[in-house]
Protein backbone atom coordinates (compact mmCIF):
# COMPACT_ATOMS: atom_id res chain seq x y z
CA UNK A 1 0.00 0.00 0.00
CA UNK A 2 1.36 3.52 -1.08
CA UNK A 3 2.33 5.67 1.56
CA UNK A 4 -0.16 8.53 1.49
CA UNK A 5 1.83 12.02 0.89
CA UNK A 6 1.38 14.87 2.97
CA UNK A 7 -1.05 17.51 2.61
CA UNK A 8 1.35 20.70 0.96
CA UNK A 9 0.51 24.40 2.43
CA UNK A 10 2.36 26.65 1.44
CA UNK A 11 2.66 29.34 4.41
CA UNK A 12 3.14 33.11 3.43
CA UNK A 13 1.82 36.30 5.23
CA UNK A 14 3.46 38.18 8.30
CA UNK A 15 6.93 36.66 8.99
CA UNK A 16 5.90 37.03 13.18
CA UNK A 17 3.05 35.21 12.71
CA UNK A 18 4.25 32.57 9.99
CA UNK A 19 6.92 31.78 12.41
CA UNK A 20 4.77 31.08 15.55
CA UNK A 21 2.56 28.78 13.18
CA UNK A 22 5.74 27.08 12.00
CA UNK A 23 6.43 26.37 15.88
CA UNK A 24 3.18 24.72 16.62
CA UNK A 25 4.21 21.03 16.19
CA UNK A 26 2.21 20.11 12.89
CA UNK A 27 1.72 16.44 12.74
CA UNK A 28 3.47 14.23 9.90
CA UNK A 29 0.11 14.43 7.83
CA UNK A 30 1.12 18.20 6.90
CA UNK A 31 4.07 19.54 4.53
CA UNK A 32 4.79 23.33 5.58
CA UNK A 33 6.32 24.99 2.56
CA UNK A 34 7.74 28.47 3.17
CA UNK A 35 7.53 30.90 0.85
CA UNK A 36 10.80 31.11 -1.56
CA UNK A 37 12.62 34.13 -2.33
CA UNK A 38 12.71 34.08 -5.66
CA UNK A 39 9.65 34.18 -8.20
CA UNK A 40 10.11 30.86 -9.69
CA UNK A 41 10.69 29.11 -6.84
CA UNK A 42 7.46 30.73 -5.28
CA UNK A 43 5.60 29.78 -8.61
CA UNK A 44 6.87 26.33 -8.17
CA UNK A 45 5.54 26.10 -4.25
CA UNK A 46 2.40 27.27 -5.84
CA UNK A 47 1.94 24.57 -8.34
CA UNK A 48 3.10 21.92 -5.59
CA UNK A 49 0.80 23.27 -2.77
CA UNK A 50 -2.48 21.90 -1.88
CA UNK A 51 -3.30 24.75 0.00
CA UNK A 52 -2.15 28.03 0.21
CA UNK A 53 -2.75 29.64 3.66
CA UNK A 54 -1.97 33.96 3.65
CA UNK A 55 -1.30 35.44 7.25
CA UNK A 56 -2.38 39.03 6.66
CA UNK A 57 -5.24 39.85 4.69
CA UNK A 58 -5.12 41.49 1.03
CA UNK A 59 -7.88 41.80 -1.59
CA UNK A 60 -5.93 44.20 -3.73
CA UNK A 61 -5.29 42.63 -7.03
CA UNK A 62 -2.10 40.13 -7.45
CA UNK A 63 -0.74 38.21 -9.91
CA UNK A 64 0.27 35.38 -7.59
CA UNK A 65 -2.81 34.91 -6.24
CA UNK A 66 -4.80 35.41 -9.51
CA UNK A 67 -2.58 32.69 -10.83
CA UNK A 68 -3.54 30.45 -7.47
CA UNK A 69 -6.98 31.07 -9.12
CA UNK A 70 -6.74 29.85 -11.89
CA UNK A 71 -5.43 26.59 -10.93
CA UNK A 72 -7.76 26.10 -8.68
CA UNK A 73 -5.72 26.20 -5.21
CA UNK A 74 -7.38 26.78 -2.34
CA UNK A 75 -6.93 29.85 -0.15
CA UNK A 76 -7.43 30.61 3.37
CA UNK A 77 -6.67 34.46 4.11
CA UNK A 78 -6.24 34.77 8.09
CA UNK A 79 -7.35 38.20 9.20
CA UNK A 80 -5.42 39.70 12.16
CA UNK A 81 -6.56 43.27 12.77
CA UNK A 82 -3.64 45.81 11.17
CA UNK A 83 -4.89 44.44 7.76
CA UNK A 84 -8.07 45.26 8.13
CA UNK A 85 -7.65 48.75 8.91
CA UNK A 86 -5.24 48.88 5.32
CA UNK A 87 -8.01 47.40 3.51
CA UNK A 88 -10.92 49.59 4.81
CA UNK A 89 -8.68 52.46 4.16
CA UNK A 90 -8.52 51.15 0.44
CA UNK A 91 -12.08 50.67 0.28
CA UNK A 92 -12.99 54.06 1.45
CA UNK A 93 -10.52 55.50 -1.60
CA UNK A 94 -13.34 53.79 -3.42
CA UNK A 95 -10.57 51.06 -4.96
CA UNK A 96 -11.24 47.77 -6.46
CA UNK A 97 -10.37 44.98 -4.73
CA UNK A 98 -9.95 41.22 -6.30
CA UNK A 99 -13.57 40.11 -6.48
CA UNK A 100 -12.59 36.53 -6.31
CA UNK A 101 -10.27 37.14 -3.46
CA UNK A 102 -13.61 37.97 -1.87
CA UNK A 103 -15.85 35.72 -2.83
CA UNK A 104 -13.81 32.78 -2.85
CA UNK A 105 -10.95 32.45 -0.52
CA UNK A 106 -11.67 31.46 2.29
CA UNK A 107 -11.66 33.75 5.31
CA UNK A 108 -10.67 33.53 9.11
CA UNK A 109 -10.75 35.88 11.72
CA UNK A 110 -9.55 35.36 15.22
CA UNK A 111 -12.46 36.88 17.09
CA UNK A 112 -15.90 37.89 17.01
CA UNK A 113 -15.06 41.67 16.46
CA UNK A 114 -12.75 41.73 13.37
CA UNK A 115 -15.51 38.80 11.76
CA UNK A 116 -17.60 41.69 12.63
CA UNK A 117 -15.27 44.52 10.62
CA UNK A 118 -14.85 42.01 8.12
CA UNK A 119 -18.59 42.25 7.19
CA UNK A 120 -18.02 45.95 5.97
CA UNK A 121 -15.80 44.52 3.41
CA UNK A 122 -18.39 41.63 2.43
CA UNK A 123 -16.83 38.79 3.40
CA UNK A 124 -17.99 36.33 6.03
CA UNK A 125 -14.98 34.96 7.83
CA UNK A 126 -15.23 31.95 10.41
CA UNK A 127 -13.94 32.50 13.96
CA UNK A 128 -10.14 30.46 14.29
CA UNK A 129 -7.45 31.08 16.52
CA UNK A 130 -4.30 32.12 14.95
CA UNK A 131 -1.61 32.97 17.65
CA UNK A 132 -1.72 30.51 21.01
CA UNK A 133 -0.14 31.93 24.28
CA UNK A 134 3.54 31.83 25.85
CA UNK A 135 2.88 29.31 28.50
CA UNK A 136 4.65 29.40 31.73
CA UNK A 137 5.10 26.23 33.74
CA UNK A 138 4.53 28.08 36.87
CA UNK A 139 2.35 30.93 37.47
CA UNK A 140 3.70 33.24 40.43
CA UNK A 141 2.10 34.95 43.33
CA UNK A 142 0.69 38.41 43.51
CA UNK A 143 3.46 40.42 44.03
CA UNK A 144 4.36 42.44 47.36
CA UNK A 145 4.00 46.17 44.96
CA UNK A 146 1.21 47.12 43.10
CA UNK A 147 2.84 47.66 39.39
CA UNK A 148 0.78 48.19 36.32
CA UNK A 149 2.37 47.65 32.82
CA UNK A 150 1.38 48.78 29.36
CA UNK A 151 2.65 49.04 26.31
CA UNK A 152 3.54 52.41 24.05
CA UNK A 153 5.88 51.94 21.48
CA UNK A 154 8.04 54.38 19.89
CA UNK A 155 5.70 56.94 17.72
CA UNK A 156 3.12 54.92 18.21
CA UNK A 157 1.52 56.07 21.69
CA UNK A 158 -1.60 58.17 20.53
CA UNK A 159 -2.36 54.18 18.56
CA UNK A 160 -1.84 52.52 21.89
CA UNK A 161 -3.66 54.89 24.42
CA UNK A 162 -1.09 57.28 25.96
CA UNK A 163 -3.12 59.98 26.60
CA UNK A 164 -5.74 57.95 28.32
CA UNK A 165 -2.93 55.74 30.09
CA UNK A 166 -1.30 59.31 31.55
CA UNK A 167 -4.58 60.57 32.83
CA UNK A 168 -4.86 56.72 34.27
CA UNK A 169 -1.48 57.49 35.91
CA UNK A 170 -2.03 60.98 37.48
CA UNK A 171 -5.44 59.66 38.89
CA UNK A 172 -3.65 56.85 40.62
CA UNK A 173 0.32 58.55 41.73
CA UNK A 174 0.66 55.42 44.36
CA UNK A 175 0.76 52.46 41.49
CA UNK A 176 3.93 52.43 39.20
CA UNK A 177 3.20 52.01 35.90
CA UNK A 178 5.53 50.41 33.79
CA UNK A 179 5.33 51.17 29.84
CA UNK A 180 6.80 48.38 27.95
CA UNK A 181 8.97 49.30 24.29
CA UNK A 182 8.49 53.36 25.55
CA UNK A 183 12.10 54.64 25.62
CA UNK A 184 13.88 56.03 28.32
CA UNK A 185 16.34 58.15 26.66
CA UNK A 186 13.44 60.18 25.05
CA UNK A 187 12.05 62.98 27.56
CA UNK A 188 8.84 62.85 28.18
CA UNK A 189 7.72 65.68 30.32
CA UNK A 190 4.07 65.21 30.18
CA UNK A 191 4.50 61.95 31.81
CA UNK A 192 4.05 61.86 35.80
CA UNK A 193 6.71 60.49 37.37
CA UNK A 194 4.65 57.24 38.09
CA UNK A 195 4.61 56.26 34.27
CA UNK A 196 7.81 54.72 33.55
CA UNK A 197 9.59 53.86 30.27
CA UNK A 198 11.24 50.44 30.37
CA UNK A 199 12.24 49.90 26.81
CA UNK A 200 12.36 46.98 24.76
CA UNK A 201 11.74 43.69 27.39
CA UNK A 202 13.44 40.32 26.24
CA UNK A 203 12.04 37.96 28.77
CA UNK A 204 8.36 38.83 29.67
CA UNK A 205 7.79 35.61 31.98
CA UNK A 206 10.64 37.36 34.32
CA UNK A 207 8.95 41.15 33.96
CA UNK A 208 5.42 39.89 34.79
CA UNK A 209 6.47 38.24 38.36
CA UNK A 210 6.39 41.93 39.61
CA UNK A 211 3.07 42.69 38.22
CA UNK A 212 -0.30 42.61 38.94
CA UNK A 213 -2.23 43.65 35.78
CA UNK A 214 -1.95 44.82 32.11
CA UNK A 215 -3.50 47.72 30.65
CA UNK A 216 -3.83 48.13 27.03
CA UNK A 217 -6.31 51.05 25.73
CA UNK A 218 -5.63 50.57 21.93
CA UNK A 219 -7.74 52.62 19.23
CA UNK A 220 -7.86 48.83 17.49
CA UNK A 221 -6.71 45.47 18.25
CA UNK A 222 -6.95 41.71 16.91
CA UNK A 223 -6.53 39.16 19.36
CA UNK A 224 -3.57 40.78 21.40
CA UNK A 225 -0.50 37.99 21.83
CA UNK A 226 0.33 40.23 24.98
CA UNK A 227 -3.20 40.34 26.20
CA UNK A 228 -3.26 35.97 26.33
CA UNK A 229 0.06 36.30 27.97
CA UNK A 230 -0.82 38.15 30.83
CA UNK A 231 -3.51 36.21 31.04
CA UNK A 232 -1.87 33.31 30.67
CA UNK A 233 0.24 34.24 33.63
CA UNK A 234 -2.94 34.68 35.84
CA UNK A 235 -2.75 38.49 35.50
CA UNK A 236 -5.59 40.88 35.66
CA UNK A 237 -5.99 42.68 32.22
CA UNK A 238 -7.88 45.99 31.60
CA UNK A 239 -8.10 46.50 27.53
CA UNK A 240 -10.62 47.81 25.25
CA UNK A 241 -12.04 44.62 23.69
CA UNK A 242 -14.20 42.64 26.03
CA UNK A 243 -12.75 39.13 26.66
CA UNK A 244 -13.50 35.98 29.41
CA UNK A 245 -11.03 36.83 32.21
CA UNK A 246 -10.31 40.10 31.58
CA UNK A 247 -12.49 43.81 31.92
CA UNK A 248 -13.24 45.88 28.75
CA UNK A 249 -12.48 49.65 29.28
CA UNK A 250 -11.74 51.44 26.34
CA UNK A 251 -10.64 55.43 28.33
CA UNK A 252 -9.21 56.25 31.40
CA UNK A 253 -13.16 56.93 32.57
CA UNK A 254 -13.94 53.65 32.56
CA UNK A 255 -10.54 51.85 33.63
CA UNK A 256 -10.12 54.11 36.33
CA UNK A 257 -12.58 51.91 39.07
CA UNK A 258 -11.71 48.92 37.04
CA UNK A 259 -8.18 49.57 38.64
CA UNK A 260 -9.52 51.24 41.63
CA UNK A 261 -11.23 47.55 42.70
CA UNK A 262 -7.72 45.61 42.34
CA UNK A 263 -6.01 47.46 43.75
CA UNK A 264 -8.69 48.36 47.08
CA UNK A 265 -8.39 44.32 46.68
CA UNK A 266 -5.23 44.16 46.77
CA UNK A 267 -4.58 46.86 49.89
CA UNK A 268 -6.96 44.64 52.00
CA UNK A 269 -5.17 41.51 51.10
CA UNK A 270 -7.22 39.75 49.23
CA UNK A 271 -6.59 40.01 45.56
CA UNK A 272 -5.58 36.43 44.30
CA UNK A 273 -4.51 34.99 40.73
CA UNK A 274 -6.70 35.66 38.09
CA UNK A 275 -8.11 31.82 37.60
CA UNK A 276 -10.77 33.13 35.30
CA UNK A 277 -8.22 34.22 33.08
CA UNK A 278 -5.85 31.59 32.72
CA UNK A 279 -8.30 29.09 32.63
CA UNK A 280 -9.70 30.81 29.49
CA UNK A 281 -6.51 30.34 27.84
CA UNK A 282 -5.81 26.93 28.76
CA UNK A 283 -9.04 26.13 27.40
CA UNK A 284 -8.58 27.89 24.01
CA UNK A 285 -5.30 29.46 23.62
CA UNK A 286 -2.47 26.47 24.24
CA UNK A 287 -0.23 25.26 21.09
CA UNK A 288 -2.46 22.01 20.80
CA UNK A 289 -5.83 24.03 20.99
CA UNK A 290 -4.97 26.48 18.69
CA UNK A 291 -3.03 24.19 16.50
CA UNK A 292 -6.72 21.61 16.30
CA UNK A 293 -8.50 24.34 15.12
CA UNK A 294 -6.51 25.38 12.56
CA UNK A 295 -5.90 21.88 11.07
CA UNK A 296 -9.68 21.20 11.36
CA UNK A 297 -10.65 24.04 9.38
CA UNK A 298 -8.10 23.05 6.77
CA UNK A 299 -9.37 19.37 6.66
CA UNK A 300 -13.15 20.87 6.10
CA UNK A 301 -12.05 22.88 3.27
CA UNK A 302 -10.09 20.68 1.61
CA UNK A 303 -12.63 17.55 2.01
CA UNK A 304 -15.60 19.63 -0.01
């Protein structure tokens, strides 16, 4: 009896993201093909690939993809939340996008508000996981400080919330609050002395022993990697998208007694891990889960 060959997908889209699929431990039954650098050898994946699965959604018109098209591969476009922002922007110039790319690709979101976006664009997407959580074997304690972090990269901060996250700061002057990527060697003198640039972070698992909860007041997200993380962790998390385990505040308005119950919690001694969270994850965000869900949706598609 022949040995049956492995199903081909060839894997393109996002380096970050291609590379934390490449890591999830794919069975045997699946080929992973990365994406060649040069144009034949990327037209050759393409005639070899079952399946061609795009990190990164694009409806603009390409001859790659046109090509896929016309022979008849099959294409799954996951949708992460940047791209869809590019290609409403497009859409609003009044562009044209690649009707088939539309209509026949197949589309994946990673959660119920960017299927939702996705519908402004016409296209129905199904609800799959795309990036699984950093999973520490041990979770630690609550800390002996109350310490906040957030995130505000370089020229980025109005994106990720700094104006709400200072006025979160000056409300609350006993709680450091640490802003992770934010620069120390740029001054910042609207900043209270409270909100503290820490710079680029290189081991996270080491950074969140010392604290207690993540706030992230983004103007748009996807499924935030840093959001399951803290999570993950058994961290509290504040952000703007609602999610099991963690409280949905979008301004400073409505984080403020968000924060003010932790940490009244926490003063009395009896703020504990959050379970809620990290159970969430474990349930739906681990390598295997994420990985099952991904490989079942492949399976459907290619079975019909």
């Amino acid at each position: 009896m022949a040995k049956k060959r492995p199903i081909r997908i060839l894997l393109m889209g996002y380096p970050y993201f291609v590379h934390r699929l490449q890591e999830l431990g794919w069975s045997a039954e699946y080929q992973l093909i990365p994406l060649p650098r040069t144009r034949i050898g990327r037209y050759l994946a393409l005639l070899r690939a079952d399946l061609i699965y795009l990190i990164g959604g694009d409806l603009r018109h390409n001859r790659f993809f046109n090509l896929a098209f016309l022979l008849g591969k099959r294409l799954v476009v996951h949708w992460v939340g940047s791209d869809i922002l590019a290609m409403k922007e497009w859409h609003e110039q009044k562009r044209r996008f690649a009707s088939w790319m539309v209509k026949k690709a197949e589309h994946w979101a990673e959660v119920d508000w960017t299927a939702a976006e996705l519908l402004d664009l016409g296209i129905q997407a199904r609800i799959v996981p795309l990036t699984p959580a950093a999973f520490p074997e041990k979770t630690y304690e609550i800390p002996s400080k109350f310490v906040v972090l957030t995130y505000l990269p370089p020229g980025k901060e109005e994106f990720y919330g700094e104006k709400e996250l200072i006025q979160l700061a000056r409300k609350f002057p006993e709680i450091v609050f640490l802003a992770a990527a934010a620069s120390s060697a740029d001054p910042k003198p609207e900043w209270p002395s409270n909100l503290i640039p820490i710079g680029w972070v290189n081991n996270m698992s080491e950074l969140y022993r010392e604290v207690i909860a993540l706030v992230r007041l983004t103007q748009h997200d996807g499924l935030s990697f840093m959001v399951l993380e803290a999570l993950a962790q058994a961290r509290y998390v504040i952000w703007s998208y609602p999610l099991t385990g963690a409280a949905q505040a979008r301004n400073c308005v409505e984080a403020a007694p968000v924060l003010a119950d932790l940490y009244r919690a926490f003063c009395h001694q009896k703020l504990t891990l959050n379970s809620e969270g990290r159970n969430m994850v474990i349930g739906n965000y681990t390598p295997q889960a994420v990985l099952g869900q991904i490989a079942q949706g492949i399976a459907e598609i290619l079975a019909r």
